[in-house]
C-alpha atoms as a PDB file:
ATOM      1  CA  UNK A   1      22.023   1.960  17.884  1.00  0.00           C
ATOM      2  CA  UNK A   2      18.613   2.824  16.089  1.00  0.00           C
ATOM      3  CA  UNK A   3      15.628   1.657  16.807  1.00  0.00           C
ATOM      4  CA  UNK A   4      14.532  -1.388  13.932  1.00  0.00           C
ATOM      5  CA  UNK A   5      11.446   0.622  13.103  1.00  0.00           C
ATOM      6  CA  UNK A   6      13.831   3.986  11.792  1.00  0.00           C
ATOM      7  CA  UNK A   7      16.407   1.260  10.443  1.00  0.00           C
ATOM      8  CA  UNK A   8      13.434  -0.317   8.493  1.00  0.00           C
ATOM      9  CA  UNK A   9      12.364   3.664   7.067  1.00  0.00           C
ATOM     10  CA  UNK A  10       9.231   3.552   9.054  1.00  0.00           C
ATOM     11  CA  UNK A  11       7.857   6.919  10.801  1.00  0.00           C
ATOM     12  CA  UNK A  12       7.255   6.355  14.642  1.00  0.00           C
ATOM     13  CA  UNK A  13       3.353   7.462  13.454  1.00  0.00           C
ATOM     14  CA  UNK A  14       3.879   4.470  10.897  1.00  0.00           C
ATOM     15  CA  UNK A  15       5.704   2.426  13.351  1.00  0.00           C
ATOM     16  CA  UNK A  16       2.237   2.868  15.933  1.00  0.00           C
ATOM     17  CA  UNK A  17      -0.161   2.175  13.329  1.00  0.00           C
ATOM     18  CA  UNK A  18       0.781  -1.034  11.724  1.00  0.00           C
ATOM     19  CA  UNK A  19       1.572  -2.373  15.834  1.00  0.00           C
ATOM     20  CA  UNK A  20      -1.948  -1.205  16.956  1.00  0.00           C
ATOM     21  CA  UNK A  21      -3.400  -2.640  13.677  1.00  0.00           C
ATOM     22  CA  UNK A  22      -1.496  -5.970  14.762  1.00  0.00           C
ATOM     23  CA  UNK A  23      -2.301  -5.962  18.162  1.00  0.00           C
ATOM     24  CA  UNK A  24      -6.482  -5.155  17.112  1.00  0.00           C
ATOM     25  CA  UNK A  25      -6.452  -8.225  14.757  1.00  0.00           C
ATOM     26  CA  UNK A  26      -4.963 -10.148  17.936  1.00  0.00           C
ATOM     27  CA  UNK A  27      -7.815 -10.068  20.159  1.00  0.00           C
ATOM     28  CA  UNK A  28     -10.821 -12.238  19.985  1.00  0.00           C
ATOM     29  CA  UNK A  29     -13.907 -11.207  17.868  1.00  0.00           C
ATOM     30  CA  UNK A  30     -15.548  -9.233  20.146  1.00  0.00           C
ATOM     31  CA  UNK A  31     -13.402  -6.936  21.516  1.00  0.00           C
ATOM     32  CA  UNK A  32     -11.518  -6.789  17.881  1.00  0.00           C
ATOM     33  CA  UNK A  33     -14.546  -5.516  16.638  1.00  0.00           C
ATOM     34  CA  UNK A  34     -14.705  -2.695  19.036  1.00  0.00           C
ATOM     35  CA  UNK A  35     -11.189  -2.066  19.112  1.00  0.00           C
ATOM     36  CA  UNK A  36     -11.139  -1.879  15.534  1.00  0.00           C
ATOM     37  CA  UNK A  37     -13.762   1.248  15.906  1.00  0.00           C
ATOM     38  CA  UNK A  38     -11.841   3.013  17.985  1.00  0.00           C
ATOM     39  CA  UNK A  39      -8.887   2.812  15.212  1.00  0.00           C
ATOM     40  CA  UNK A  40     -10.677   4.765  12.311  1.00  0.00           C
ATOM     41  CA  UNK A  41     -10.051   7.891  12.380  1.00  0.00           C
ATOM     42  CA  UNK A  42     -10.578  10.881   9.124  1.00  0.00           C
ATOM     43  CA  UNK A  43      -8.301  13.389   8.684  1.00  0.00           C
ATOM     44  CA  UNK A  44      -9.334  16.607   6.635  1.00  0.00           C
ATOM     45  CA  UNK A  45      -6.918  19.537   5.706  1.00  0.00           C
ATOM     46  CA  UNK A  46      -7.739  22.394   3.746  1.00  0.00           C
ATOM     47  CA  UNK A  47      -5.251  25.191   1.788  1.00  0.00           C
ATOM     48  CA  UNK A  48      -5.259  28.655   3.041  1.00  0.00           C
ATOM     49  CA  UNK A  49      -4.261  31.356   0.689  1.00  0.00           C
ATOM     50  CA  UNK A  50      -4.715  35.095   1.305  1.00  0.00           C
ATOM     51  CA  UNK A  51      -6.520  34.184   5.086  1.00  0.00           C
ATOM     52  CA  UNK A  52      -9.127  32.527   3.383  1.00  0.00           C
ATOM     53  CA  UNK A  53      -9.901  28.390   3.821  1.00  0.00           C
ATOM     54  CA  UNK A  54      -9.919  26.206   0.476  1.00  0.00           C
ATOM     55  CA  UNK A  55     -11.623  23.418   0.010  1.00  0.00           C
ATOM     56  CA  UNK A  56     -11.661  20.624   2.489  1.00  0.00           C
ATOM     57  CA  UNK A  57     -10.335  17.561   1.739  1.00  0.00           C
ATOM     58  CA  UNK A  58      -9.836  13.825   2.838  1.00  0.00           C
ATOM     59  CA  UNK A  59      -6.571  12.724   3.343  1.00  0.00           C
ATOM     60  CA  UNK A  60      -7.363   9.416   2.429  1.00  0.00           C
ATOM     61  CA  UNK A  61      -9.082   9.749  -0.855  1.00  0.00           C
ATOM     62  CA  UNK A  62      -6.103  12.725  -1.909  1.00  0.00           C
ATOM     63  CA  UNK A  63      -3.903   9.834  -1.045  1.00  0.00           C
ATOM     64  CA  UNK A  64      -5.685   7.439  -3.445  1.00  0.00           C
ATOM     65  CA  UNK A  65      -5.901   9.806  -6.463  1.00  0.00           C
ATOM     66  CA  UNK A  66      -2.512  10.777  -6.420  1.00  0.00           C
ATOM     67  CA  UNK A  67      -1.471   7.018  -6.053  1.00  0.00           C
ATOM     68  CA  UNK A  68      -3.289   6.294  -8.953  1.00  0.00           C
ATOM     69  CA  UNK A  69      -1.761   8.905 -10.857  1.00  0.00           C
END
């Protein structure tokens, strides 16, 4: 038997993050408010080619752009 969040096509990563997002909006205004700090987060990656870093990038705005696309 799966589990409903792999029968739905979520990732578990997917899965966690719209639950913790759920349970943040939950609580009352001021923990929410410091919960909901502790949930950002930035991811940056960068290309290597030859042993030598690209450019770093946000995941979230190379998300956007190719979304828009």
């Amino acid at each position: 038997m799966a589990f409903a969040w792999k029968a739905s096509g979520l990732s578990y990563n997917r899965y966690l993050s719209v639950a913790s997002r759920v349970v943040r909006r939950s609580l009352k205004e001021d923990k929410r408010i410091i919960a909901e700090r502790r949930g950002e987060s930035e991811l940056r990656f960068a290309k290597w080619e030859s042993g030598k870093q690209g450019e770093t990038k946000n995941v979230d705005a190379v998300t956007v752009a190719a979304a828009s696309a």
